[in-house]
PDB file of N, CA and C in Angstrom:
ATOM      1  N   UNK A   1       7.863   3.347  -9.899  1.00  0.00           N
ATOM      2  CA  UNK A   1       7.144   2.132 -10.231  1.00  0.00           C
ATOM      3  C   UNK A   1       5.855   2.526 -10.941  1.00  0.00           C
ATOM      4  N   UNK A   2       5.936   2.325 -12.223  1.00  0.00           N
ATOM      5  CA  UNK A   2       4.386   2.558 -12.877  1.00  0.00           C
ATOM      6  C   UNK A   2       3.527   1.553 -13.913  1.00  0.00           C
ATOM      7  N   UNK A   3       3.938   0.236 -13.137  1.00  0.00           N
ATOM      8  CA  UNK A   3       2.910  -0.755 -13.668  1.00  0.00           C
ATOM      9  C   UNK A   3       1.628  -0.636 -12.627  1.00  0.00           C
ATOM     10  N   UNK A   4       1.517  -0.124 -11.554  1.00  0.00           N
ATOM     11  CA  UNK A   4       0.385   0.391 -10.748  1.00  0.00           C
ATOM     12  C   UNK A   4       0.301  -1.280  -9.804  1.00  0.00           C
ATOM     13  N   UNK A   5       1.382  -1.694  -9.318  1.00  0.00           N
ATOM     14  CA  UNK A   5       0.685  -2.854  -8.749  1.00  0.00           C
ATOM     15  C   UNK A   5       2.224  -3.396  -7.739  1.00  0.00           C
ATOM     16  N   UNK A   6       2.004  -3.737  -6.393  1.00  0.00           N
ATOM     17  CA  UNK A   6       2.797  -4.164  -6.105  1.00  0.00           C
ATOM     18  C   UNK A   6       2.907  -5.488  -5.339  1.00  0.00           C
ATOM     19  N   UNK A   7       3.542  -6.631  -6.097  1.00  0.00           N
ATOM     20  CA  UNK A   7       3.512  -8.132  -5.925  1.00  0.00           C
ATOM     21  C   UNK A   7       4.276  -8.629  -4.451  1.00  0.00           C
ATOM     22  N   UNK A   8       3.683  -9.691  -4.595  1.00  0.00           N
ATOM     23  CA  UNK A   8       4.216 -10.595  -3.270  1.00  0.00           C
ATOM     24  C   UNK A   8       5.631 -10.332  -2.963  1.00  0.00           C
ATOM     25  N   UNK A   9       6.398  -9.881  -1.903  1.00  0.00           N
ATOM     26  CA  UNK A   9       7.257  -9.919  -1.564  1.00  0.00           C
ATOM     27  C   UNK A   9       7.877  -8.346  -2.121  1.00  0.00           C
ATOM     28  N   UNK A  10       7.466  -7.202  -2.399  1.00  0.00           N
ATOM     29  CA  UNK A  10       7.869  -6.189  -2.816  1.00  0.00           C
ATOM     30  C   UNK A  10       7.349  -4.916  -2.053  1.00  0.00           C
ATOM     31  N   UNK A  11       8.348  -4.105  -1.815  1.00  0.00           N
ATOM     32  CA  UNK A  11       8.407  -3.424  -0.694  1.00  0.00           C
ATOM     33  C   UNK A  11       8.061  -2.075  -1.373  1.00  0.00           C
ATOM     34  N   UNK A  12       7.752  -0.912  -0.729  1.00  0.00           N
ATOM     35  CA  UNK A  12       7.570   0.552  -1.553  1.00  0.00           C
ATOM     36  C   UNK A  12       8.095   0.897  -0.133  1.00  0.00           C
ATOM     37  N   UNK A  13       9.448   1.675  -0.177  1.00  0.00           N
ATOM     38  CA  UNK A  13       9.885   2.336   0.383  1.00  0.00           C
ATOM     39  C   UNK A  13      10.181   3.464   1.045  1.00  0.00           C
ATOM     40  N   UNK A  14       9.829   4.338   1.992  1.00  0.00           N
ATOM     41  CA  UNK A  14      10.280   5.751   2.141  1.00  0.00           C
ATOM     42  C   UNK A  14      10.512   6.758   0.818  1.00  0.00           C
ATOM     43  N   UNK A  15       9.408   7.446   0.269  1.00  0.00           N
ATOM     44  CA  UNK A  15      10.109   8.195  -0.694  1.00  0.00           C
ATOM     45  C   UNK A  15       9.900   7.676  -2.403  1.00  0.00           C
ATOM     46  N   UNK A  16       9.093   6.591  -1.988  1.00  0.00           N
ATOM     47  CA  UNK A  16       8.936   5.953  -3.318  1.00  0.00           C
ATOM     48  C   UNK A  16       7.039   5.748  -3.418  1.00  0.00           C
ATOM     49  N   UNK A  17       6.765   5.419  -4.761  1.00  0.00           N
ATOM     50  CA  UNK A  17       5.820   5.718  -5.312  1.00  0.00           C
ATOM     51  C   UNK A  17       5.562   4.912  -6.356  1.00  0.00           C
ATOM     52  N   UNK A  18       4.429   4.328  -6.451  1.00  0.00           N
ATOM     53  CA  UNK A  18       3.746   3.902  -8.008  1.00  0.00           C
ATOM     54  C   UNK A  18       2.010   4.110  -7.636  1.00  0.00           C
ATOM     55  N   UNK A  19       2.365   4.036  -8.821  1.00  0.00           N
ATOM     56  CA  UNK A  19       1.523   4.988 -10.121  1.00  0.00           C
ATOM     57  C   UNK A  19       0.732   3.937 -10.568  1.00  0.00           C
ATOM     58  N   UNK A  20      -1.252   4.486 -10.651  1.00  0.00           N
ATOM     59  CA  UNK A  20      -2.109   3.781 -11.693  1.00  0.00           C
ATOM     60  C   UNK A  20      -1.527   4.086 -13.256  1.00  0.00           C
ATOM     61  N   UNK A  21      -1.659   3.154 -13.618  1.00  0.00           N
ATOM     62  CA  UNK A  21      -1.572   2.827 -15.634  1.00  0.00           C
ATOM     63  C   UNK A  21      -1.635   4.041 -16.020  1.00  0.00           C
ATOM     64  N   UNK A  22      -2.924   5.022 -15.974  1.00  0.00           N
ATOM     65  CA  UNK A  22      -3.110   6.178 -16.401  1.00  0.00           C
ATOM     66  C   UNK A  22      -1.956   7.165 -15.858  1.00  0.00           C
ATOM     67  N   UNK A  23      -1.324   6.882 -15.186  1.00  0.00           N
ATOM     68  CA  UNK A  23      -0.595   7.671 -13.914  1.00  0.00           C
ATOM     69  C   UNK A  23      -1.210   9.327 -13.232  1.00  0.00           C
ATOM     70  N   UNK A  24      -2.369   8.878 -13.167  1.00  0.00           N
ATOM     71  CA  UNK A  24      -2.903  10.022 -12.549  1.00  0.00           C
ATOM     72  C   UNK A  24      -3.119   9.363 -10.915  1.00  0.00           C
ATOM     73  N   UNK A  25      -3.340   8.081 -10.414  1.00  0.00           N
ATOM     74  CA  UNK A  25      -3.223   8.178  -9.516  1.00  0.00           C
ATOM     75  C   UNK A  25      -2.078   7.481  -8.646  1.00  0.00           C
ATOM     76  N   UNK A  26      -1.599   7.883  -7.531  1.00  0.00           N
ATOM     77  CA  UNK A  26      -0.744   7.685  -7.012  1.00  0.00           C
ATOM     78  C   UNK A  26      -0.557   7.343  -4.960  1.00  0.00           C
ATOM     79  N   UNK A  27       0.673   6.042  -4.701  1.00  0.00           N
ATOM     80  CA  UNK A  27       0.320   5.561  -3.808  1.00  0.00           C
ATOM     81  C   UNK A  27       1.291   5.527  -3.106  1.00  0.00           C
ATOM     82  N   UNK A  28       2.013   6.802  -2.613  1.00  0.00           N
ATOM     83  CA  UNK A  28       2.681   7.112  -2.188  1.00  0.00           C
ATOM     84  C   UNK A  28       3.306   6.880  -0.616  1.00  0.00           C
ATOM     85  N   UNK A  29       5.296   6.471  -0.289  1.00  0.00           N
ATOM     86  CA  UNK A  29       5.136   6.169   1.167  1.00  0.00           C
ATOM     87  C   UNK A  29       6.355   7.568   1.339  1.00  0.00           C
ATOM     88  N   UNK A  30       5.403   8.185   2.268  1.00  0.00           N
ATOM     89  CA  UNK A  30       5.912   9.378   2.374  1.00  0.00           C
ATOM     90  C   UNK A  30       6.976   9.435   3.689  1.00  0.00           C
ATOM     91  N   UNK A  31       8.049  10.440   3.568  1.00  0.00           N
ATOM     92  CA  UNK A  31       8.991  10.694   4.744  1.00  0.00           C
ATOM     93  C   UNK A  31       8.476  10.522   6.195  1.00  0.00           C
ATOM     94  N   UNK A  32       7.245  11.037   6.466  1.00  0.00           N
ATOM     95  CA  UNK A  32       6.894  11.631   7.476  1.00  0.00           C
ATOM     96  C   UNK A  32       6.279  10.183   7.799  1.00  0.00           C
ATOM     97  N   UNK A  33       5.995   8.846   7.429  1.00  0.00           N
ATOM     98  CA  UNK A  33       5.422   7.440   7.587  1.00  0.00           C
ATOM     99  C   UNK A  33       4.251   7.200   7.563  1.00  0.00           C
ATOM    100  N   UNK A  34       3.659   8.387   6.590  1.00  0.00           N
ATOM    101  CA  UNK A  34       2.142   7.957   6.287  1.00  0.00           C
ATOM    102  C   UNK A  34       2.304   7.488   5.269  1.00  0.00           C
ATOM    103  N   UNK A  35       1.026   6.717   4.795  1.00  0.00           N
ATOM    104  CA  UNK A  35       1.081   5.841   2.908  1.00  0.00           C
ATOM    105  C   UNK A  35      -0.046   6.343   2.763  1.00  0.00           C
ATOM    106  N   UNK A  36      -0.045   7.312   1.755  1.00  0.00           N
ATOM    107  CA  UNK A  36      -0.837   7.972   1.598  1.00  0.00           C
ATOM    108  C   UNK A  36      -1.619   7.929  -0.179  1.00  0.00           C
ATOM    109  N   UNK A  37      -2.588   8.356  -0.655  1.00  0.00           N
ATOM    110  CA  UNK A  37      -3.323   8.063  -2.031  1.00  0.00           C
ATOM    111  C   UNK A  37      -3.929   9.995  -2.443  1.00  0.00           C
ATOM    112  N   UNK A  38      -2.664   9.792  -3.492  1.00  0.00           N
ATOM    113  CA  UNK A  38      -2.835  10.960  -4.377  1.00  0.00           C
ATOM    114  C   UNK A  38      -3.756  10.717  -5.850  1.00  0.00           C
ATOM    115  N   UNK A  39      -4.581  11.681  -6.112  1.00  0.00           N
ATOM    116  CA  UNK A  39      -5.020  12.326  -6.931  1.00  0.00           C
ATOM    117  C   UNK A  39      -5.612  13.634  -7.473  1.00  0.00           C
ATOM    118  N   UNK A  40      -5.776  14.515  -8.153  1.00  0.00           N
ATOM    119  CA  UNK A  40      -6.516  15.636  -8.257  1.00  0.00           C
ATOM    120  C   UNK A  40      -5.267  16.855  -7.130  1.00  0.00           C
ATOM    121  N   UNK A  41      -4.343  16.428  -7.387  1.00  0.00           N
ATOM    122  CA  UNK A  41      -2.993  17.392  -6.212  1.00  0.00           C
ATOM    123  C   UNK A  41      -3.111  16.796  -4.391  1.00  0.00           C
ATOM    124  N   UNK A  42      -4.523  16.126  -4.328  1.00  0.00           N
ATOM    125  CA  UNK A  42      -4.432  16.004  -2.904  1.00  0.00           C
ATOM    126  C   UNK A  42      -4.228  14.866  -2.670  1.00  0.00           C
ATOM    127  N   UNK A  43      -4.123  14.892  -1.512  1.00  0.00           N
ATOM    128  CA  UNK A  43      -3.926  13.706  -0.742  1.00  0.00           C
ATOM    129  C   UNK A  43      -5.433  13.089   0.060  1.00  0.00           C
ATOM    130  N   UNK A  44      -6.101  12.248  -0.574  1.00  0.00           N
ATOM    131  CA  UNK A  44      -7.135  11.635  -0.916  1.00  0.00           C
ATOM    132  C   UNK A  44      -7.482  10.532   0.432  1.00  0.00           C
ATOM    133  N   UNK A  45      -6.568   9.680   0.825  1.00  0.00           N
ATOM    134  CA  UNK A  45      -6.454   8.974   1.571  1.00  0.00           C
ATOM    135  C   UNK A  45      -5.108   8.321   2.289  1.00  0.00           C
ATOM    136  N   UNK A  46      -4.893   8.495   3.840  1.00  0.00           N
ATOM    137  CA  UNK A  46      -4.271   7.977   4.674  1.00  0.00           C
ATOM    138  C   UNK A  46      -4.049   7.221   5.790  1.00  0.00           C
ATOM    139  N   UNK A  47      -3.565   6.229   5.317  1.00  0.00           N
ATOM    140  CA  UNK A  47      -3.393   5.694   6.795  1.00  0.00           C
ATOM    141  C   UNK A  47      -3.511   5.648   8.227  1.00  0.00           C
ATOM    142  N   UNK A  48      -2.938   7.111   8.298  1.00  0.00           N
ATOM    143  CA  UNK A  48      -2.726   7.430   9.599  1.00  0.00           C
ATOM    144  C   UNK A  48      -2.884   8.763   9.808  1.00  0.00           C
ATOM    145  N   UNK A  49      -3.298   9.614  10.434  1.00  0.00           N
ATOM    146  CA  UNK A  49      -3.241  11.129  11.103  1.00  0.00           C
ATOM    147  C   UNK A  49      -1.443  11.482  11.443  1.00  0.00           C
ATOM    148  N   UNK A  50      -1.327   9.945  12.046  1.00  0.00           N
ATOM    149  CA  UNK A  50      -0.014  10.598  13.262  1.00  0.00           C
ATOM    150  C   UNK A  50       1.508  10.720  11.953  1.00  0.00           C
ATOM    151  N   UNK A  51       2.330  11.463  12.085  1.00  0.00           N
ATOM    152  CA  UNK A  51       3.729  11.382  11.714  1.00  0.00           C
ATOM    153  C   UNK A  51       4.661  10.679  12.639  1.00  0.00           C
ATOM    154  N   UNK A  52       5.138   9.948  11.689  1.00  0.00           N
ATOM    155  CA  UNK A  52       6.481   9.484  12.491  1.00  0.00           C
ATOM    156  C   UNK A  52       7.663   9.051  11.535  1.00  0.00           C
ATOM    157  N   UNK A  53       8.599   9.569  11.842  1.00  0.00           N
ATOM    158  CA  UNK A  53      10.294   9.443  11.338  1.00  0.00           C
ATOM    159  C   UNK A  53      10.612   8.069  10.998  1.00  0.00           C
ATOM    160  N   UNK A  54      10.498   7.063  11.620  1.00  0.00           N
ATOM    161  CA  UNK A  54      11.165   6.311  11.759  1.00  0.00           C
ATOM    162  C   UNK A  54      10.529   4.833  11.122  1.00  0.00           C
ATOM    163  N   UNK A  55       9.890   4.953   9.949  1.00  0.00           N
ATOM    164  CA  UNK A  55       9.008   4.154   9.016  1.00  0.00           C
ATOM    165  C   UNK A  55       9.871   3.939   8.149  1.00  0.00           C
ATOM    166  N   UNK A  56      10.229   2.603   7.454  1.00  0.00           N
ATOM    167  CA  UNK A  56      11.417   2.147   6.323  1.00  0.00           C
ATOM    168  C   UNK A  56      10.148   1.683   5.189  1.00  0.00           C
ATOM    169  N   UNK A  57       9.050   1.186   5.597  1.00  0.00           N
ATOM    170  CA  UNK A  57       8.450   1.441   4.154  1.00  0.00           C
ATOM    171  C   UNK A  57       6.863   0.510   4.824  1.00  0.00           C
ATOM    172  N   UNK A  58       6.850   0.126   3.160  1.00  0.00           N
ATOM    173  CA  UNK A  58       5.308  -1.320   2.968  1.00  0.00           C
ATOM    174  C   UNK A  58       5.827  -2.892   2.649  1.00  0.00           C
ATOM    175  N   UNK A  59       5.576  -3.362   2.752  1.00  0.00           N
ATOM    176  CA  UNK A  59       5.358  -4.597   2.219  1.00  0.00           C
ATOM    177  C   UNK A  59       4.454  -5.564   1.531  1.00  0.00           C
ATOM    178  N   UNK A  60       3.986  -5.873   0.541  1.00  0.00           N
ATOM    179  CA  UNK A  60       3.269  -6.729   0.655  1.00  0.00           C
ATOM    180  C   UNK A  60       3.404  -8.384   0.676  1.00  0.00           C
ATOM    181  N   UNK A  61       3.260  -8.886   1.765  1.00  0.00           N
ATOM    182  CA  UNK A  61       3.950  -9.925   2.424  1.00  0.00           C
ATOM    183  C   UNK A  61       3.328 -11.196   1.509  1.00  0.00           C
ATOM    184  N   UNK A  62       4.003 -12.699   1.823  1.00  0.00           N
ATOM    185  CA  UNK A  62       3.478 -13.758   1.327  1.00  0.00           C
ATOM    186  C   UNK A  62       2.170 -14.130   1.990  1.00  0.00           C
ATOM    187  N   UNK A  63       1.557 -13.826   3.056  1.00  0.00           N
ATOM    188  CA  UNK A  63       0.827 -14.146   3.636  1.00  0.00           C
ATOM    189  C   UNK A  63      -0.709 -13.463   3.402  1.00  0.00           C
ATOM    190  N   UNK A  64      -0.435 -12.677   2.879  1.00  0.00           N
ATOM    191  CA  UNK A  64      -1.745 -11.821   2.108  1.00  0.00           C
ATOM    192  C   UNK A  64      -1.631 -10.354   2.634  1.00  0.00           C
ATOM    193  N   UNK A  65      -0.570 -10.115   3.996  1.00  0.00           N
ATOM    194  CA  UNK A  65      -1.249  -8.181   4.766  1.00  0.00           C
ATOM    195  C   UNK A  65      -0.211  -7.640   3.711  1.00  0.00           C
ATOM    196  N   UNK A  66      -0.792  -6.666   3.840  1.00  0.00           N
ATOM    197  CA  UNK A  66       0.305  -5.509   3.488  1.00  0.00           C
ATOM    198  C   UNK A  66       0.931  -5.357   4.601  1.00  0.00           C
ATOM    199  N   UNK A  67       1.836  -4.649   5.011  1.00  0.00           N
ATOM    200  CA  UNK A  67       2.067  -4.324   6.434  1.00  0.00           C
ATOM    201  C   UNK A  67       3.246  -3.228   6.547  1.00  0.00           C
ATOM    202  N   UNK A  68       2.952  -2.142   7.256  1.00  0.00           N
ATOM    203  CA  UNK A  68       4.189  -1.298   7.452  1.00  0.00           C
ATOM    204  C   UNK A  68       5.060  -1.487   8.254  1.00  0.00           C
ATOM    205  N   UNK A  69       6.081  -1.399   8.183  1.00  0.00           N
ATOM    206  CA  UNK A  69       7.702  -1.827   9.478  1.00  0.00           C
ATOM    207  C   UNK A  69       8.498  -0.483   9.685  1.00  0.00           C
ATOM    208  N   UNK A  70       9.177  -0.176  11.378  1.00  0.00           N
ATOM    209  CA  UNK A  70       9.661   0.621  10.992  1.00  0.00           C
ATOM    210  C   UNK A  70      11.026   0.555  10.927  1.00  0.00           C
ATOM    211  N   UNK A  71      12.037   1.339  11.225  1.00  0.00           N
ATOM    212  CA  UNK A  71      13.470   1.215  11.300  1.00  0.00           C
ATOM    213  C   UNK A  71      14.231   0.585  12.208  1.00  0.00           C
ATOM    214  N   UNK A  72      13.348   0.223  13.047  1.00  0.00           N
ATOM    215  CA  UNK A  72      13.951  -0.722  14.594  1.00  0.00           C
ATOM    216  C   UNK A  72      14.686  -1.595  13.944  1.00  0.00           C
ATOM    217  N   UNK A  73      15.672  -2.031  15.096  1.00  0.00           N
ATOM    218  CA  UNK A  73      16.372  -3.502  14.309  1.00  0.00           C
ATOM    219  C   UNK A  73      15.847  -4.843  14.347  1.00  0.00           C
ATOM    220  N   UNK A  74      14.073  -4.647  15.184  1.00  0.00           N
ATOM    221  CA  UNK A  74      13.694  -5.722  15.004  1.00  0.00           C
ATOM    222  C   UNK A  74      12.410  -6.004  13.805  1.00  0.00           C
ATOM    223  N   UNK A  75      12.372  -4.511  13.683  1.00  0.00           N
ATOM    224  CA  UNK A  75      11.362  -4.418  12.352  1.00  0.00           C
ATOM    225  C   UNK A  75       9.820  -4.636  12.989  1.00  0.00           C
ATOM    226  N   UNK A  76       9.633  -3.210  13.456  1.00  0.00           N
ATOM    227  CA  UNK A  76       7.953  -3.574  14.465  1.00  0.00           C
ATOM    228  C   UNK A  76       7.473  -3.039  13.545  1.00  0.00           C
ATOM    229  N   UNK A  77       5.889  -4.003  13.093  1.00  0.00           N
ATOM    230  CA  UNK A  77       4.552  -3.796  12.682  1.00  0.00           C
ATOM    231  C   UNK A  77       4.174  -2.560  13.238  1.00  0.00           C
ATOM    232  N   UNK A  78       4.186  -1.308  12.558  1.00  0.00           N
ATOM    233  CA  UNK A  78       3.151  -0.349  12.820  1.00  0.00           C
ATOM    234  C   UNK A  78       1.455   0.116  12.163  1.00  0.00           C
ATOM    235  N   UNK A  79       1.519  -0.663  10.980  1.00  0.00           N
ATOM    236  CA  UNK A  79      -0.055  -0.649  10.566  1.00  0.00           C
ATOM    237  C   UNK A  79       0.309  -1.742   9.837  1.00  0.00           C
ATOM    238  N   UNK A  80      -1.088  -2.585   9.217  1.00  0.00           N
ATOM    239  CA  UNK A  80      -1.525  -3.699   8.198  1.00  0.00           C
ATOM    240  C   UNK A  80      -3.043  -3.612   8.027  1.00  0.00           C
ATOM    241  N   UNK A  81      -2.955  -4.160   6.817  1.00  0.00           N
ATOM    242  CA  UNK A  81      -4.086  -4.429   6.230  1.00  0.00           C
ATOM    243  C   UNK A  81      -5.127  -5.467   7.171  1.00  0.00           C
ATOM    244  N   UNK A  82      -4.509  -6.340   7.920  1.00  0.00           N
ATOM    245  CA  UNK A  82      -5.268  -7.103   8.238  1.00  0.00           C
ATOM    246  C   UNK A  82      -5.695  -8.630   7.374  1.00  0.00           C
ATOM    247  N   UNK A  83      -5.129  -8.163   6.506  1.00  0.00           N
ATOM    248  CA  UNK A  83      -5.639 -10.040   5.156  1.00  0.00           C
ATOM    249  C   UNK A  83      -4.841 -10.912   5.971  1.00  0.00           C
ATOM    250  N   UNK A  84      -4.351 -11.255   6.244  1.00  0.00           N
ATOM    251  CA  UNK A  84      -3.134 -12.423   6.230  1.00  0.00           C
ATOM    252  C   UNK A  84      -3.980 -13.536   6.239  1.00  0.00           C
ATOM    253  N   UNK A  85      -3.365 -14.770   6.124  1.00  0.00           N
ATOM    254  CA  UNK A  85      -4.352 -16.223   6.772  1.00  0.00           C
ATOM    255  C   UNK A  85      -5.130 -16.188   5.461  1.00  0.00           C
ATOM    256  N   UNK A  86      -6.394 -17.141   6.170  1.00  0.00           N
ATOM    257  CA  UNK A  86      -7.378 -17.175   5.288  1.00  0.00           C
ATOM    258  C   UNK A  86      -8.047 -16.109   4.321  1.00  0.00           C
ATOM    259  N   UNK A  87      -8.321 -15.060   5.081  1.00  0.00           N
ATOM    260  CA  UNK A  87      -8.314 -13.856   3.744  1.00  0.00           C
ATOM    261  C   UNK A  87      -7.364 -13.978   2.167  1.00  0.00           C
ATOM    262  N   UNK A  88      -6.003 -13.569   2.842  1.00  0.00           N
ATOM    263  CA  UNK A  88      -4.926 -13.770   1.735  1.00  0.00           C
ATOM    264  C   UNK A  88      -4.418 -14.462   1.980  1.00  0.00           C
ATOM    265  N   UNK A  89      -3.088 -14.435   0.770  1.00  0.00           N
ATOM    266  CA  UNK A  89      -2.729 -15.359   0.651  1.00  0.00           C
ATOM    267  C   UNK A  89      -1.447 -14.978  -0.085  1.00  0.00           C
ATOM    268  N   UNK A  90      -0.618 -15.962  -0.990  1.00  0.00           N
ATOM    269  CA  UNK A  90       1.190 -15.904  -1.328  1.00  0.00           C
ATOM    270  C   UNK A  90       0.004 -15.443  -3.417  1.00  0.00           C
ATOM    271  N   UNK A  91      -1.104 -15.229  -3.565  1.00  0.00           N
ATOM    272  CA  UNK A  91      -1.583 -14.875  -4.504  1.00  0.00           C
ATOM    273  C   UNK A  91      -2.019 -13.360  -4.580  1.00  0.00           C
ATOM    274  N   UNK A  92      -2.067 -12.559  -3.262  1.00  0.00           N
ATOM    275  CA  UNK A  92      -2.407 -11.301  -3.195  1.00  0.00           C
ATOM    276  C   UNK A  92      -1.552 -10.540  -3.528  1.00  0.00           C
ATOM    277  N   UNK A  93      -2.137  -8.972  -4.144  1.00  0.00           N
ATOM    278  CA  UNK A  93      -1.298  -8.071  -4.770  1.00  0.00           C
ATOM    279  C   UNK A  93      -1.962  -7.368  -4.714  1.00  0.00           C
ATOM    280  N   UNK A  94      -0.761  -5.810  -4.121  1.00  0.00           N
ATOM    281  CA  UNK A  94      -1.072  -4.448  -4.249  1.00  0.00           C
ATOM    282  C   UNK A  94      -1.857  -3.618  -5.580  1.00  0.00           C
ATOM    283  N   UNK A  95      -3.157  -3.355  -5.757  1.00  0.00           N
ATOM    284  CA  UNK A  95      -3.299  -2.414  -7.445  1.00  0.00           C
ATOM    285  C   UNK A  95      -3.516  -1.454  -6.951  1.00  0.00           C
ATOM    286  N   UNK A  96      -3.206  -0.033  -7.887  1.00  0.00           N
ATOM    287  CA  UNK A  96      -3.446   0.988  -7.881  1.00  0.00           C
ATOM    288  C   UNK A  96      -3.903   1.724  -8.835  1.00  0.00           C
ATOM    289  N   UNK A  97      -4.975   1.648  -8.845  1.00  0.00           N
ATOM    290  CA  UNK A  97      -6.424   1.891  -9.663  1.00  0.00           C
ATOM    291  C   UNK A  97      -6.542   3.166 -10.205  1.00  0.00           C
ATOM    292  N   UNK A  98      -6.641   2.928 -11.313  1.00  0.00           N
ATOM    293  CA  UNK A  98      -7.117   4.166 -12.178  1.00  0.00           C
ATOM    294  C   UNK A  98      -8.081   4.955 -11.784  1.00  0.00           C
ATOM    295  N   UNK A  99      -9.103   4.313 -11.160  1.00  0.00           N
ATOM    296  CA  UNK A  99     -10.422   5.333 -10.382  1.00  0.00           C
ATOM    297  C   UNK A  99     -10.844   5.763  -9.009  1.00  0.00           C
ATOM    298  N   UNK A 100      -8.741   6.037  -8.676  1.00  0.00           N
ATOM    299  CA  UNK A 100      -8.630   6.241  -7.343  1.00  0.00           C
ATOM    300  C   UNK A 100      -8.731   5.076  -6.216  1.00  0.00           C
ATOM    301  N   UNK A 101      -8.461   4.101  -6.233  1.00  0.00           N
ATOM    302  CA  UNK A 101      -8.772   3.392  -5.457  1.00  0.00           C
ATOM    303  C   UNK A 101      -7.272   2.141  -5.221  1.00  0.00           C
ATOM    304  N   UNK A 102      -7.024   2.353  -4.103  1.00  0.00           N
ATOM    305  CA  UNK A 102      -6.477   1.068  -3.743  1.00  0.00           C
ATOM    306  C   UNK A 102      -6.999   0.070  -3.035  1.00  0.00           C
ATOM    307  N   UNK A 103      -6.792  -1.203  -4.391  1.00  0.00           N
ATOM    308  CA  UNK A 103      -7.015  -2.340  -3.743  1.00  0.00           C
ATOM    309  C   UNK A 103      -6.068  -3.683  -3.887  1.00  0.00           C
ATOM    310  N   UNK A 104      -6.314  -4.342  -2.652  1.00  0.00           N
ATOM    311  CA  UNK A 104      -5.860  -5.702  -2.588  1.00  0.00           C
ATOM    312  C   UNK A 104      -6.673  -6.936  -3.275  1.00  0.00           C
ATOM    313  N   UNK A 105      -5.703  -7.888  -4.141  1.00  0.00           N
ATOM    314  CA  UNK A 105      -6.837  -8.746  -5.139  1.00  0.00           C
ATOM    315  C   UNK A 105      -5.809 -10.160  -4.477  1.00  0.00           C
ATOM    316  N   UNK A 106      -6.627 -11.017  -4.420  1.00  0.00           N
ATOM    317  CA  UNK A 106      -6.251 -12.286  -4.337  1.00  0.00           C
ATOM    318  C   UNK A 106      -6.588 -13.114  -5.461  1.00  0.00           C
ATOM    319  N   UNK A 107      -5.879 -13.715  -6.055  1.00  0.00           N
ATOM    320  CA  UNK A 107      -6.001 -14.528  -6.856  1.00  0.00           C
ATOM    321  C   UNK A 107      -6.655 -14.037  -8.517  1.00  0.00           C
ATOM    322  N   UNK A 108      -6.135 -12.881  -8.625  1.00  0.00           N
ATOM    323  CA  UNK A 108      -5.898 -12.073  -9.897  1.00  0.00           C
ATOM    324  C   UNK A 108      -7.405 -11.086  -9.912  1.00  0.00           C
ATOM    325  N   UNK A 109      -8.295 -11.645  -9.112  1.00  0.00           N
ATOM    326  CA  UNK A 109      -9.822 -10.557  -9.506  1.00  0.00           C
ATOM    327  C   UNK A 109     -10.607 -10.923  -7.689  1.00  0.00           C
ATOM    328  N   UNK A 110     -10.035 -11.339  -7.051  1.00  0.00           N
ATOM    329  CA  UNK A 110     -10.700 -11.391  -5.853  1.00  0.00           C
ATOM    330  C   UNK A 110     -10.695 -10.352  -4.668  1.00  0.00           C
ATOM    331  N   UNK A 111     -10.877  -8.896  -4.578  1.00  0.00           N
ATOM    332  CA  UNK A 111     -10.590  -7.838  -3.608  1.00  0.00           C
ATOM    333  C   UNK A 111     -11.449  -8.372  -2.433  1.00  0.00           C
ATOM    334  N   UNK A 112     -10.203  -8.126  -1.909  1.00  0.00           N
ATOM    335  CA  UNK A 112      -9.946  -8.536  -0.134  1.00  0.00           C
ATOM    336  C   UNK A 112      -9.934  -7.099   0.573  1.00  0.00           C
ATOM    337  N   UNK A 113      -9.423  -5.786   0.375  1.00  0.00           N
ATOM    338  CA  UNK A 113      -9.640  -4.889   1.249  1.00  0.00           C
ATOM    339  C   UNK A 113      -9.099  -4.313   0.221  1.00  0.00           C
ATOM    340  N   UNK A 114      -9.630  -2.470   0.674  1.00  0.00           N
ATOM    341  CA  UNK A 114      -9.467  -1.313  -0.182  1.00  0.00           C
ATOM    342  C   UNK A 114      -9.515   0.123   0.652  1.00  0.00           C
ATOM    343  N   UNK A 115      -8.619   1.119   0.050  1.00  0.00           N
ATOM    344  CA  UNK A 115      -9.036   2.337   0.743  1.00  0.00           C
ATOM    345  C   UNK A 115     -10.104   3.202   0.814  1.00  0.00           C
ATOM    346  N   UNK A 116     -11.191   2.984  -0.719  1.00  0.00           N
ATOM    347  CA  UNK A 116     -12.468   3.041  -0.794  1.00  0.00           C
ATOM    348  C   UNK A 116     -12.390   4.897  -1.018  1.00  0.00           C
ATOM    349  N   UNK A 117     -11.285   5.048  -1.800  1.00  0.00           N
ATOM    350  CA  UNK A 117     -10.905   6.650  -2.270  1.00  0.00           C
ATOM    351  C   UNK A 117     -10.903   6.663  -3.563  1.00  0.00           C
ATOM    352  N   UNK A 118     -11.902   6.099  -4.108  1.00  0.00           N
ATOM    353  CA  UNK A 118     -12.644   6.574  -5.595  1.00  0.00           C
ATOM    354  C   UNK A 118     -12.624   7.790  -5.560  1.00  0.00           C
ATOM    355  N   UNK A 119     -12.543   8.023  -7.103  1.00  0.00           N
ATOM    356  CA  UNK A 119     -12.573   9.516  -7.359  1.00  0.00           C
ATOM    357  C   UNK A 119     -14.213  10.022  -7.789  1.00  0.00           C
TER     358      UNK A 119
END
């Protein structure tokens, strides 16, 4: 995926990846179930410390969170952004920023939360 942005209802999966415009930076959901933010070879920013197997991906939901799920068959919340509700909204979307940074925009220029991993 390298329009650098991922819309309402679109998932980044285990193993999959997009890419800022420039494609130097990158927002990767890795095997091990961290979502992690590449640039410069490293790994810049993560989610989480802990590993775990059993992560099927991201989402970014109609409701404004991002939210990770894992492989259960009932699909348990293991991290989110936290937007949902009044924060966000069925207008929020994943970017992945040319100057290192992921952020969430509501309503095409409104950032609601970020990983704050400028380069």
């Amino acid at each position: 995926m390298g329009n650098g942005r991922l819309d309402n209802g679109e998932w980044l999966l285990v193993g999959q990846s997009i890419f800022s415009e420039d494609g130097t930076v990158e927002l990767r959901m890795q095997d091990d179930g961290k979502l992690c933010v590449y640039y410069d070879d490293e790994c810049q920013w993560q989610n989480t410390p802990e590993q775990r197997w059993d992560i099927h991906g991201v989402i970014m939901q109609a409701d404004g969170n991002f939210v990770m799920y894992d492989n259960s068959g009932t699909g348990t919340a293991t991290w989110h952004t936290d937007t949902a509700g009044p924060t966000g909204d069925d207008t929020t979307f994943v970017s992945v920023q040319d100057d290192g940074n992921i952020v969430l925009y509501k309503n095409e220029d409104e950032p609601i939360w970020a990983t704050s991993s400028n380069k």
